[in-house]
Protein backbone atom coordinates (compact mmCIF):
# COMPACT_ATOMS: atom_id res chain seq x y z
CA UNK A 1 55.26 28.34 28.16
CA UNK A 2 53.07 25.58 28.65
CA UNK A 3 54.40 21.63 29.12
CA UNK A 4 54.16 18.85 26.12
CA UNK A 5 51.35 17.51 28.61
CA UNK A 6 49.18 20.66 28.75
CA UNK A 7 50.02 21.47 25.04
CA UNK A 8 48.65 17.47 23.81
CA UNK A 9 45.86 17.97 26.25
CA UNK A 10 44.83 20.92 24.97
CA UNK A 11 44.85 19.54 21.67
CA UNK A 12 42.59 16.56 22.71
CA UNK A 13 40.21 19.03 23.83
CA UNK A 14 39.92 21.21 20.58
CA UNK A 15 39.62 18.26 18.44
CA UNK A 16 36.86 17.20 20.08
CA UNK A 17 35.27 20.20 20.45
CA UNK A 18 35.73 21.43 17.43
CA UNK A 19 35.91 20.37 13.57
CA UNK A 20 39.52 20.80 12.63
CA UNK A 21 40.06 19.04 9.27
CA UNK A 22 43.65 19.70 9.28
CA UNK A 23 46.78 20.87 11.34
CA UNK A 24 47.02 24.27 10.09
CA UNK A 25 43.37 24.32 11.52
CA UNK A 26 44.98 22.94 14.96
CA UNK A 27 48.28 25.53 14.87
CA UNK A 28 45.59 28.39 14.31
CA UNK A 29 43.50 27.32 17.56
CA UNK A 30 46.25 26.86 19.56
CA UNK A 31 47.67 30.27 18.81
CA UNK A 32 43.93 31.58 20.34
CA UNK A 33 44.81 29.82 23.20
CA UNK A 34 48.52 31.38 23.53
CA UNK A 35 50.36 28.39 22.55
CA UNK A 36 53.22 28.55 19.76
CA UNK A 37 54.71 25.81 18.39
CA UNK A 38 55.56 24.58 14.98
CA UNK A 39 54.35 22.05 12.57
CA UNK A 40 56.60 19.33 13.18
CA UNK A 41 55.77 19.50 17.27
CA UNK A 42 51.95 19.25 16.04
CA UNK A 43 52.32 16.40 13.75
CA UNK A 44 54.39 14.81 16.81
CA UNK A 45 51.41 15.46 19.11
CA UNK A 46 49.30 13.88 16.37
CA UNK A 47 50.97 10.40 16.46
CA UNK A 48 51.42 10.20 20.06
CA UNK A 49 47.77 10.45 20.75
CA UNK A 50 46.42 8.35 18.43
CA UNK A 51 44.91 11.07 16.28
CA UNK A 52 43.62 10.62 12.81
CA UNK A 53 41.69 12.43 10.15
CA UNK A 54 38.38 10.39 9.74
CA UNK A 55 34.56 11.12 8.21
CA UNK A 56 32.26 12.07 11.14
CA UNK A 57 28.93 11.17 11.26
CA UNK A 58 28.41 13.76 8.25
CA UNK A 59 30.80 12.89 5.84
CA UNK A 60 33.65 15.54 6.56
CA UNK A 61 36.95 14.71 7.40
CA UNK A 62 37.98 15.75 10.80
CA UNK A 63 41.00 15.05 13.48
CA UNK A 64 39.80 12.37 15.89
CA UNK A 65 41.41 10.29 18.46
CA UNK A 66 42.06 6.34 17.96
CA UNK A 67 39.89 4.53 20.77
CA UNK A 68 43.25 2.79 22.54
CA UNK A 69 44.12 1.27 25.85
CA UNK A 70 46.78 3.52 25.64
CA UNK A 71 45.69 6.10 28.21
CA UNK A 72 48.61 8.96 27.35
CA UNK A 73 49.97 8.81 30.92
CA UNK A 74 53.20 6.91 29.73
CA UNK A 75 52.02 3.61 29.95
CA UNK A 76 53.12 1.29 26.61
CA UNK A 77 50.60 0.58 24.45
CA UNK A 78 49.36 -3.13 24.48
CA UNK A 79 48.45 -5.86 22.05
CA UNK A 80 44.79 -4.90 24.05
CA UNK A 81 45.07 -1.04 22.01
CA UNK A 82 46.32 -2.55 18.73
CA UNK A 83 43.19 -5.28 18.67
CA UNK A 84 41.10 -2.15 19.39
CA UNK A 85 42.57 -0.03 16.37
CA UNK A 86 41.87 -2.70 14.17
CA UNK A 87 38.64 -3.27 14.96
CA UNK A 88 37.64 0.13 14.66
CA UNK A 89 39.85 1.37 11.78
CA UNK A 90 40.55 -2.12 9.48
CA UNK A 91 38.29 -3.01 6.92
CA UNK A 92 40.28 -5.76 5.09
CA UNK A 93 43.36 -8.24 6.24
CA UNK A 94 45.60 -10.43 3.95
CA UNK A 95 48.46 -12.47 4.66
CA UNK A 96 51.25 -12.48 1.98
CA UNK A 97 54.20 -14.62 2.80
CA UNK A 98 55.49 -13.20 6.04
CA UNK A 99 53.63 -9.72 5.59
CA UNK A 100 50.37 -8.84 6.40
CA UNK A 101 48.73 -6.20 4.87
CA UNK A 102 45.83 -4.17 6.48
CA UNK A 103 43.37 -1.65 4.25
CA UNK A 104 41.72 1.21 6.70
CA UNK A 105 39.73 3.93 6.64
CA UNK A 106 40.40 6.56 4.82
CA UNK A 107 43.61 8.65 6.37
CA UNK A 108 43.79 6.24 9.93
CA UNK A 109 47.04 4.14 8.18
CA UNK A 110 49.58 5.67 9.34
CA UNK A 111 47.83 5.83 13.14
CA UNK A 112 47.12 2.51 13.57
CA UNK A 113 50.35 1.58 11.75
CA UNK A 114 52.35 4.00 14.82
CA UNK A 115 49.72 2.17 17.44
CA UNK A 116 51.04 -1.41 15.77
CA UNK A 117 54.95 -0.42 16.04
CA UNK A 118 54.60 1.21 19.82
CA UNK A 119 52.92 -1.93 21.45
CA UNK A 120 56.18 -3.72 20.13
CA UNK A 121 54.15 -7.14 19.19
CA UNK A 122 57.35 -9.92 18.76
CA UNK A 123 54.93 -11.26 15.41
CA UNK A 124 56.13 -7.60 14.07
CA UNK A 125 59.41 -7.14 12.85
CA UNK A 126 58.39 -3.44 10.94
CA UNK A 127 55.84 -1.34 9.46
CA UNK A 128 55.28 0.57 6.59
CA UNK A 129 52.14 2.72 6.43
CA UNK A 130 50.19 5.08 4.05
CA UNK A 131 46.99 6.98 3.82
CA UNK A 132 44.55 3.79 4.31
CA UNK A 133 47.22 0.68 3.65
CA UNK A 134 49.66 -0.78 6.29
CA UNK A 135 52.55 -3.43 5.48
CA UNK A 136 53.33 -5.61 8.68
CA UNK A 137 56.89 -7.10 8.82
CA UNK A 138 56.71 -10.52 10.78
CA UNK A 139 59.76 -12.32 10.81
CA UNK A 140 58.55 -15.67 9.37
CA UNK A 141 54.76 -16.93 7.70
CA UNK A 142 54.11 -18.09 11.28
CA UNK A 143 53.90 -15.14 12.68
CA UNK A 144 52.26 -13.55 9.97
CA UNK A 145 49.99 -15.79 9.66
CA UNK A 146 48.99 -15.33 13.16
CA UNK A 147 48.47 -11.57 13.33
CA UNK A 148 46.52 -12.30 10.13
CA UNK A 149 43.70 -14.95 12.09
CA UNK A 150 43.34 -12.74 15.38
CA UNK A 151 42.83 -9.62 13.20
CA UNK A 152 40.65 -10.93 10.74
CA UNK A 153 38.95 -12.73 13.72
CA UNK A 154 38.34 -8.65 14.90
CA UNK A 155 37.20 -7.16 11.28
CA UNK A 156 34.54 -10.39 10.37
C-alpha cells in the first residue's frame, strides 16, 4: 500500500507523461503501476493538485496541472496561486452586484473555482463552479468589485 503522497505523486507524473483524457484513463495506469483505489479517491487527488482537463498544444483534451504557488507540500494556497489561475485559465470577468463571475477554458471551472475557495480570500464569501463558469460570493459590491479590477487587471 502506497501513501496519499506517493499515490498524488504518481499521478502528477503520468499526467505529464502521458495523454490521459479522463480518470478512467488515470485508474487504468495506476493499476499498471500496482496501485488500487477508487474513483472518488482519484477525483479527490484531482482537486487537490490543481488538475484539469485542458486542449494541449494539439487540440485534445488532456489532464494537466494548474500552474499554482501552491507547491502540494501542505502549504495554503495564496491570493499569489489564485492571481496565477486566473491568468492562465480566465478569459472573461464581470461584476454583478456582489458576485463576480469568471468564464474559463474549457473544463478548468471547477479547478480554479477549488484554487479560489482554498486560498480563503476574505472578498470571497462562496463559490459555485461548472465546466468553464465560476460564481464568486463576496459579501458586499465592494468586495466584488475588487476581485473584479485585480482579475480583470490579470486577463487584459
Amino acid at each position: 500500500m502506497i501513501s496519499k503522497q506517493q499515490r498524488q505523486a504518481l499521478i502528477l507524473g503520468i499526467i505529464q507523461n502521458q495523454v490521459i483524457t479522463s480518470q478512467e484513463d488515470l485508474l487504468s495506469e495506476l493499476l499498471k503501476n500496482q496501485v488500487e483505489t477508487t474513483q472518488t479517491t482519484i477525483s479527490r487527488d484531482i482537486r487537490a493538485l490543481g488538475i484539469v482537463r485542458i486542449k494541449d498544444i494539439d487540440g485534445q483534451l488532456r489532464y494537466q496541472q494548474l500552474s499554482s504557488d501552491d507547491d502540494q507540500t501542505g502549504n495554503p494556497v495564496t491570493a499569489n496561486a489564485v492571481d496565477s489561475a486566473i491568468a492562465e485559465y480566465a478569459i472573461f470577468v464581470k461584476r454583478v452586484q456582489f458576485m463576480t463571475i469568471i468564464k474559463t477554458t474549457d473544463s478548468s471551472g471547477n479547478a480554479v473555482a477549488g484554487i479560489i475557495d482554498d486560498a480563503h480570500l476574505p472578498e470571497v464569501v462562496a463559490t459555485l463552479a461548472g465546466f468553464d463558469t465560476i460564481y464568486v460570493t463576496s459579501p458586499d459590491e465592494a468586495s466584488a468589485e475588487v476581485l473584479t479590477a485585480r482579475w480583470s487587471a490579470l486577463i487584459g
